[in-house]
N, C-alpha and C. Protein backbone atom coordinates (compact mmCIF):
# COMPACT_ATOMS: atom_id res chain seq x y z
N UNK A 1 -44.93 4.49 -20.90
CA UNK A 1 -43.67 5.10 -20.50
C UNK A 1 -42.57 4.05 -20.62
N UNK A 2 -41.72 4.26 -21.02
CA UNK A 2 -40.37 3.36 -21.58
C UNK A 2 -39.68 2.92 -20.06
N UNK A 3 -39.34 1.93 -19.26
CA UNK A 3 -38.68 1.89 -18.51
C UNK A 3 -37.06 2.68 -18.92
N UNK A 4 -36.73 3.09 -17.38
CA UNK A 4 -35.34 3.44 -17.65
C UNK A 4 -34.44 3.67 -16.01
N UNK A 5 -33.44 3.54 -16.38
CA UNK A 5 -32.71 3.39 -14.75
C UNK A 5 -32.67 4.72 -14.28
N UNK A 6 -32.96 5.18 -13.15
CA UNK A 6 -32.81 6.53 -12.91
C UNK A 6 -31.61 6.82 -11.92
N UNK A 7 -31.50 5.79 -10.78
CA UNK A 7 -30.49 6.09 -10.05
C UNK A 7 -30.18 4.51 -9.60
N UNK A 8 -29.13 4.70 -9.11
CA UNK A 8 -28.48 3.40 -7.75
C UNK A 8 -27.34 4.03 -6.84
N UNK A 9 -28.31 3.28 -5.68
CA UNK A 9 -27.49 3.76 -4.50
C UNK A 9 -26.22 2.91 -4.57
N UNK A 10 -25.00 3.89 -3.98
CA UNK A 10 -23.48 3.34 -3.96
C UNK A 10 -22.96 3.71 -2.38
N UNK A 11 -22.51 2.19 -1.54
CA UNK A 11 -21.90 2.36 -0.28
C UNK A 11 -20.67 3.13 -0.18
N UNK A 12 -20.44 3.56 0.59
CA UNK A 12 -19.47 4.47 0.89
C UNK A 12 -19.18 4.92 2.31
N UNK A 13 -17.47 4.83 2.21
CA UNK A 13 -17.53 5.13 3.90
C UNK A 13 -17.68 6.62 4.59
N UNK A 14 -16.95 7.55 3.37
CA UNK A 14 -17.55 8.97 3.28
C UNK A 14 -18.45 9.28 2.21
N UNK A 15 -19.83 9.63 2.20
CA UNK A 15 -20.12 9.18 0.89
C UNK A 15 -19.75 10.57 0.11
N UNK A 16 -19.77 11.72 1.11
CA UNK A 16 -19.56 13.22 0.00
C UNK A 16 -18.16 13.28 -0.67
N UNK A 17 -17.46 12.16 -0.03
CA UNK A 17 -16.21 12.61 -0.27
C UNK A 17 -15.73 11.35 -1.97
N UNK A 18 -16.45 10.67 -1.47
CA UNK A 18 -17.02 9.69 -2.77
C UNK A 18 -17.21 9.97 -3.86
N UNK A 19 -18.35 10.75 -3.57
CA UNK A 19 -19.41 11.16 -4.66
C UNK A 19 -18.47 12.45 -5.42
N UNK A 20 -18.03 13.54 -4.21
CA UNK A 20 -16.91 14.67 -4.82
C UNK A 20 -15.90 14.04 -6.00
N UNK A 21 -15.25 12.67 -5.46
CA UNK A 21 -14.26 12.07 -5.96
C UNK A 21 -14.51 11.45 -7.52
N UNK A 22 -15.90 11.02 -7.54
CA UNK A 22 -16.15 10.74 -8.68
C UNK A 22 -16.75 12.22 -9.72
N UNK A 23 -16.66 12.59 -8.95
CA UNK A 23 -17.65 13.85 -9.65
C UNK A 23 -16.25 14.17 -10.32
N UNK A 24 -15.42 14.64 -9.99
CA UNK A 24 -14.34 15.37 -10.24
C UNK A 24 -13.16 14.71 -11.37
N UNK A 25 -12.67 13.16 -11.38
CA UNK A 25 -12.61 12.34 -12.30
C UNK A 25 -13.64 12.58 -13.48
N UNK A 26 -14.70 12.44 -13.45
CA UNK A 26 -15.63 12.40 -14.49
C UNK A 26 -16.42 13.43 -15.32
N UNK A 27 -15.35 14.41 -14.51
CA UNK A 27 -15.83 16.01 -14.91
C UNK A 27 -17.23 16.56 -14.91
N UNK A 28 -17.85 15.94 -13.68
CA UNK A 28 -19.17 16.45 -13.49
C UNK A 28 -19.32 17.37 -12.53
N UNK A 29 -20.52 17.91 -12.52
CA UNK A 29 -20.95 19.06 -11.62
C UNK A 29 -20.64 18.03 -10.21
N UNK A 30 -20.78 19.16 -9.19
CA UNK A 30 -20.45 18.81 -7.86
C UNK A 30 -21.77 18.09 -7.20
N UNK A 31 -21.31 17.17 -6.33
CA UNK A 31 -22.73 16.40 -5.77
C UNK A 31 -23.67 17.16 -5.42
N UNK A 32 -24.86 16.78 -5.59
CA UNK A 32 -25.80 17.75 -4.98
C UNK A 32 -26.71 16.59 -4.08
N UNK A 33 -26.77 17.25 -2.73
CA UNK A 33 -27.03 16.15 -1.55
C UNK A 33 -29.07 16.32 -1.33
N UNK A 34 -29.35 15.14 -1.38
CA UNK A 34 -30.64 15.07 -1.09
C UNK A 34 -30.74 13.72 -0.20
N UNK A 35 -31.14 14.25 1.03
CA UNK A 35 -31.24 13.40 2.26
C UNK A 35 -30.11 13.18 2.86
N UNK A 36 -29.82 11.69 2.51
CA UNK A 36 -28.67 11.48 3.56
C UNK A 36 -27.29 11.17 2.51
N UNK A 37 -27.96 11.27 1.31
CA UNK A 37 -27.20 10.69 0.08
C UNK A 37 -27.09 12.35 -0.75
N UNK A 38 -25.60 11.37 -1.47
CA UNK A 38 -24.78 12.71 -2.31
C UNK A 38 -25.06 12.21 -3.93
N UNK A 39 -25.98 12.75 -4.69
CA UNK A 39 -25.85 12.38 -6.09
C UNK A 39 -24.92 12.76 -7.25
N UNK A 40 -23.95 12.34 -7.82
CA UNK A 40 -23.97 12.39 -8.79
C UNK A 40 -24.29 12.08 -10.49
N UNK A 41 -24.75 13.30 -10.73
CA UNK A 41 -25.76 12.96 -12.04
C UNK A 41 -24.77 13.03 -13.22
N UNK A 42 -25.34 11.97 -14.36
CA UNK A 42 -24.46 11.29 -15.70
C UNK A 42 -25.80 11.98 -16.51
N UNK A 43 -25.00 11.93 -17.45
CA UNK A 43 -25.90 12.98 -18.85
C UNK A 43 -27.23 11.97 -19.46
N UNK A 44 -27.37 11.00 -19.05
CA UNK A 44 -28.99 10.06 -19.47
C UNK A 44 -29.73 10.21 -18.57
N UNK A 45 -29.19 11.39 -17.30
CA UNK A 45 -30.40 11.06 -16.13
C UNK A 45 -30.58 10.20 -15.35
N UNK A 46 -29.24 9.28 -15.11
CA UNK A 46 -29.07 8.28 -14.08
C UNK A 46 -28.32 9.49 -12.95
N UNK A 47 -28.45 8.89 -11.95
CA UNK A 47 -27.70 9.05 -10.84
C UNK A 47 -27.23 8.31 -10.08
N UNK A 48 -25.93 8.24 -9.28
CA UNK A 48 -25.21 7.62 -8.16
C UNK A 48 -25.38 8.18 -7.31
N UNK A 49 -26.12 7.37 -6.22
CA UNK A 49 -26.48 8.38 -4.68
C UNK A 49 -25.39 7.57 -3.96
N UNK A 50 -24.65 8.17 -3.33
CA UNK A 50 -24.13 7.76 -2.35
C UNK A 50 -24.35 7.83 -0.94
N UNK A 51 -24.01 6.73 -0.29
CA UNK A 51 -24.95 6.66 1.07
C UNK A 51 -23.75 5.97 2.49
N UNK A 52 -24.18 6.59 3.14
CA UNK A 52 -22.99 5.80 4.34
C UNK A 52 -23.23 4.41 4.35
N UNK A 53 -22.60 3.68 4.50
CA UNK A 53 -22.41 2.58 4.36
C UNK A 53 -22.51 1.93 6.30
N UNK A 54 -22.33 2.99 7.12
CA UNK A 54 -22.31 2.63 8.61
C UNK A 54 -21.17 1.23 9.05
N UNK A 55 -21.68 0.60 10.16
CA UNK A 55 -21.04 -0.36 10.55
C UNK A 55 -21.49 -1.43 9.96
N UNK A 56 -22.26 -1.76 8.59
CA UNK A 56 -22.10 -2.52 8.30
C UNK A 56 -20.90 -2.86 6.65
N UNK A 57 -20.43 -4.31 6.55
CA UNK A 57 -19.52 -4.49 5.77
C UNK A 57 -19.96 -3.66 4.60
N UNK A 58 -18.74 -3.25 3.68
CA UNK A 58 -18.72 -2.73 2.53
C UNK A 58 -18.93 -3.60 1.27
N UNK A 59 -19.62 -3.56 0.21
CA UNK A 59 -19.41 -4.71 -0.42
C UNK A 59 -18.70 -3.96 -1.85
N UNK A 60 -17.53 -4.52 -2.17
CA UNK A 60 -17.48 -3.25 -3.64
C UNK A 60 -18.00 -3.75 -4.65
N UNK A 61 -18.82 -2.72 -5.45
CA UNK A 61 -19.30 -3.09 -6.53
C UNK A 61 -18.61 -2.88 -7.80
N UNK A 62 -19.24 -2.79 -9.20
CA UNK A 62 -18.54 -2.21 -10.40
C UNK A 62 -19.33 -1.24 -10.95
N UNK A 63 -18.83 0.08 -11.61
CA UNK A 63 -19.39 0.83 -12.03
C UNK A 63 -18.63 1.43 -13.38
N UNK A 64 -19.41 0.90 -14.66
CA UNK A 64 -18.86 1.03 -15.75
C UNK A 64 -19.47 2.28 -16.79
N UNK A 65 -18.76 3.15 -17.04
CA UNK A 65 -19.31 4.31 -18.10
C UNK A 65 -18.83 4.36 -19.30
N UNK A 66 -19.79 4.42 -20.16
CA UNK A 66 -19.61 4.70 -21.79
C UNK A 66 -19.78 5.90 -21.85
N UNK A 67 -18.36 6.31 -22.37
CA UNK A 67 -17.98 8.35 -22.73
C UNK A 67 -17.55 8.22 -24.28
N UNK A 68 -17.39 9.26 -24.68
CA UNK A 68 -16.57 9.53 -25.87
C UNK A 68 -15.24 9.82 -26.01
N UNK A 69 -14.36 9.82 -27.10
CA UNK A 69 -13.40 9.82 -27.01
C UNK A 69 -12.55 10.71 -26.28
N UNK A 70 -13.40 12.00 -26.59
CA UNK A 70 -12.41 13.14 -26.00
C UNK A 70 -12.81 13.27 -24.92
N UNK A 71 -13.68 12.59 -24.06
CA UNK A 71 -14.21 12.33 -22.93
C UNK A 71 -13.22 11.81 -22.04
N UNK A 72 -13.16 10.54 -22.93
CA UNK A 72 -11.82 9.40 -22.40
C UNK A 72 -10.53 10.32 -22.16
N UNK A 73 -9.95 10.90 -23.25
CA UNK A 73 -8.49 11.52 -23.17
C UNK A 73 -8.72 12.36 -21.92
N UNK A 74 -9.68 13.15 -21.41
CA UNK A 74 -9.84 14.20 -20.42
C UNK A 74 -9.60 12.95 -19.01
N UNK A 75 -11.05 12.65 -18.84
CA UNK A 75 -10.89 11.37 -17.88
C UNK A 75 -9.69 10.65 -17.45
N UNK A 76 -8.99 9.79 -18.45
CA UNK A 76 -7.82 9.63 -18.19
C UNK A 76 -7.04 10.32 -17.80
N UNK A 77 -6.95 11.61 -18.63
CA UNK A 77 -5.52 12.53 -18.10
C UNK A 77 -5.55 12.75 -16.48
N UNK A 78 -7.07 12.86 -16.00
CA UNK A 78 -7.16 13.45 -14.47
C UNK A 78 -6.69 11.98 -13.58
N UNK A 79 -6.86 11.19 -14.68
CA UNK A 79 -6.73 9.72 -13.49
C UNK A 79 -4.81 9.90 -13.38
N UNK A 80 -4.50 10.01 -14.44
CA UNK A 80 -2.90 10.07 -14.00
C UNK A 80 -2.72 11.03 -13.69
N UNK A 81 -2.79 12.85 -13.82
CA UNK A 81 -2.59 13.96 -12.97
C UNK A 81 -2.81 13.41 -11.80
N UNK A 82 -3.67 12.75 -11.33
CA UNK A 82 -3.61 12.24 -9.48
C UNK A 82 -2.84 11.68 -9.19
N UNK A 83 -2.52 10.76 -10.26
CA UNK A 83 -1.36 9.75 -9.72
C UNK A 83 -1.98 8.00 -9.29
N UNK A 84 -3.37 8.22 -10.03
CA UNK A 84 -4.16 6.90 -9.30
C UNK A 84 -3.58 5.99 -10.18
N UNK A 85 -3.69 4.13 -9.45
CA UNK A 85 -3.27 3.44 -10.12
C UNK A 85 -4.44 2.80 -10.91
N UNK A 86 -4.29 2.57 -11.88
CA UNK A 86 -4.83 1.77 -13.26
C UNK A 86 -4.82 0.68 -13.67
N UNK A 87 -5.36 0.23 -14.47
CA UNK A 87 -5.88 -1.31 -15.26
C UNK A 87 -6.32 -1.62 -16.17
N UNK A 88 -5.63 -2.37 -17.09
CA UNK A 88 -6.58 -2.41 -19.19
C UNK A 88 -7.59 -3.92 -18.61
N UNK A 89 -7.64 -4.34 -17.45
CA UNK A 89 -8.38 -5.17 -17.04
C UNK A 89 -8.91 -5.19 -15.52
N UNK A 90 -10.12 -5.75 -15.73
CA UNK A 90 -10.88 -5.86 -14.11
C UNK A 90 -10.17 -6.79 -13.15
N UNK A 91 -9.37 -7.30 -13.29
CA UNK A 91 -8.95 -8.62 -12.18
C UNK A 91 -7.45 -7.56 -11.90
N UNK A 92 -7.23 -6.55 -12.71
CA UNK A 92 -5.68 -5.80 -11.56
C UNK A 92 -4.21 -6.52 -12.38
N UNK A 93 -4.87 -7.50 -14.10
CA UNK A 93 -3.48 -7.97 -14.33
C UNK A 93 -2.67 -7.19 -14.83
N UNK A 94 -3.18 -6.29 -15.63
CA UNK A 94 -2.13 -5.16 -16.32
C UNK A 94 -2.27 -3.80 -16.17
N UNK A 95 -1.33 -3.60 -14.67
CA UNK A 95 -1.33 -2.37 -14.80
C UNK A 95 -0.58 -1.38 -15.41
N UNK A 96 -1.00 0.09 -15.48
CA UNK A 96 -0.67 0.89 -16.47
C UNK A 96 -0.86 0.62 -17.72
N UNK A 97 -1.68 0.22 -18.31
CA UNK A 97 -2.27 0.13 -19.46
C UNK A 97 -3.40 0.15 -19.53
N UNK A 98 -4.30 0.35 -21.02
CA UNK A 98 -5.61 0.34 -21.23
C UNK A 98 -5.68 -0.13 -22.24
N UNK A 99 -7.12 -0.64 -22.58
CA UNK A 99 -7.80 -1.61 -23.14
C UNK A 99 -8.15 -1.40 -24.25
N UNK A 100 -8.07 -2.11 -25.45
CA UNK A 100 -8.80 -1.36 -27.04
C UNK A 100 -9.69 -2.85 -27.62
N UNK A 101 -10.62 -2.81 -26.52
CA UNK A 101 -12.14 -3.66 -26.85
C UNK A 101 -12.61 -3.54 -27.97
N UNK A 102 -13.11 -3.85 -28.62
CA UNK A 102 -13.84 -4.04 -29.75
C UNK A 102 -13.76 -2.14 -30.26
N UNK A 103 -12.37 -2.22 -31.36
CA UNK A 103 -12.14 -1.05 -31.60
C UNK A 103 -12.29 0.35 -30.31
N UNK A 104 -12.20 0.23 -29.76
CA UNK A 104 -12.47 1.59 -28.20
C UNK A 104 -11.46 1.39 -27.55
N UNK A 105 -11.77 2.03 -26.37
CA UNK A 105 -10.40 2.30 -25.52
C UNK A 105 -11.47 1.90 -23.88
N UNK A 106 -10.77 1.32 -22.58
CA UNK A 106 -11.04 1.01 -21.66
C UNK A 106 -10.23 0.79 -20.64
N UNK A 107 -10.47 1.75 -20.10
CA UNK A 107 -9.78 1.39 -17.93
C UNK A 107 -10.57 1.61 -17.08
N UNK A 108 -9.45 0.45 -16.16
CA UNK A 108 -10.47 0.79 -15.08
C UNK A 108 -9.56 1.23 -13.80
N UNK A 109 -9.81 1.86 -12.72
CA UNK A 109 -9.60 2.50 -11.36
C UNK A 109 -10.30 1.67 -10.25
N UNK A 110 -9.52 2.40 -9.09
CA UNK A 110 -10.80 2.31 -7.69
C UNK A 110 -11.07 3.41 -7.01
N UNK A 111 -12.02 3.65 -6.67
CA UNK A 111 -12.65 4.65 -6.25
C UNK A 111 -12.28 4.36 -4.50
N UNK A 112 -12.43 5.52 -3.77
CA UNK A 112 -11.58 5.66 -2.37
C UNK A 112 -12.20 4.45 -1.10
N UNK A 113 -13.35 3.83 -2.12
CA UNK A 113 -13.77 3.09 -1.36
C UNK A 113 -13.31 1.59 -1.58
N UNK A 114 -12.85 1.32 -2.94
CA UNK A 114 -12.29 0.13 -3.59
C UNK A 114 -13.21 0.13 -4.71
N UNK A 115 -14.26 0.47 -4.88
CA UNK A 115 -15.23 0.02 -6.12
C UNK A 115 -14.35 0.33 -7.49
N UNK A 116 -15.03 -0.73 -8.14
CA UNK A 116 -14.42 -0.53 -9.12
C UNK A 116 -14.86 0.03 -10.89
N UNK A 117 -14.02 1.00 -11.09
CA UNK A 117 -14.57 1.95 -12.02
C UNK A 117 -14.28 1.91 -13.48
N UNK A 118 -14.49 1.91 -13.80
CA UNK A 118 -14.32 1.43 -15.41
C UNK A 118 -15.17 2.69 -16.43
N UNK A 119 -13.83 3.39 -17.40
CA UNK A 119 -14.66 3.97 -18.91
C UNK A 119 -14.26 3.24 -20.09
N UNK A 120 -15.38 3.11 -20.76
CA UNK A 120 -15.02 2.69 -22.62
C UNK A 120 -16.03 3.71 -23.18
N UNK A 121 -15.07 3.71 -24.22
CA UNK A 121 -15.63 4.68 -25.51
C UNK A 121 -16.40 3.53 -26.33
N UNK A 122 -16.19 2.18 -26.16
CA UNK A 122 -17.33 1.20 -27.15
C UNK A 122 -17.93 0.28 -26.06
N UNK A 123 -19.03 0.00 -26.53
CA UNK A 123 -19.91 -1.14 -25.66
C UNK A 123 -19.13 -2.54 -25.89
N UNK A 124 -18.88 -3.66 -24.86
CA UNK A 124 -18.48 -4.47 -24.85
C UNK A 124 -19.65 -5.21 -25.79
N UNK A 125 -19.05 -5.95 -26.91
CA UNK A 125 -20.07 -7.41 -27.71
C UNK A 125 -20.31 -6.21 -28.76
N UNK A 126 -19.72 -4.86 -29.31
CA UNK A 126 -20.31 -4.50 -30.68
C UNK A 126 -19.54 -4.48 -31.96
């Protein structure tokens, strides 16, 4: 059997409201909750469970997706219909712009928790 990633858990201080939040940016079906965690599922069969995070510290992570183009134009459009702020880089230097990596396109967001979110249409190094 081929190894392959199936899920990772993501902290969160609401996690449904998280998981809704990304679902909805990324134009996916709505979380579907198993246990204490809210998944949302990506088209390879990974999932993001989201999980309360409680009283302990938050740590933010990064969470980067490879879409397609017309993926991207959709994605994006919902990131500015919200009004969220943006980045053609991970460190926050240029905002309102995006990124054209190795021929592709790339931004990144934060998610309501701070994590940080990132789509490219090309793999970084191809």
């Amino acid at each position: 059997m081929p190894i392959e990633l199936n899920h990772t858990i993501v902290h969160a201080r609401d996690p449904q409201a998280s998981a809704s939040f990304l679902a909805e940016i990324l134009g996916r079906a709505a979380p579907v909750r198993f246990g204490p965690f809210y998944g949302v599922a990506l088209d390879n069969r990974v999932t993001l469970d989201f999980i309360a995070v409680g009283d302990d510290p938050l740590v933010v992570e990064h969470y980067a997706f490879l879409v397609g183009d017309e993926e991207f134009d959709q994605i994006f459009a919902r990131i500015q219909a919200l009004q969220l702020p943006y980045w053609a880089d991970p460190a926050h230097r240029q905002p309102g712009e995006i990124n054209r990596h190795d021929g592709g396109r790339g931004v990144y967001w934060n998610d309501l928790d701070g994590h940080y979110l990132e789509i490219i249409t090309r793999p970084y190094g191809g």
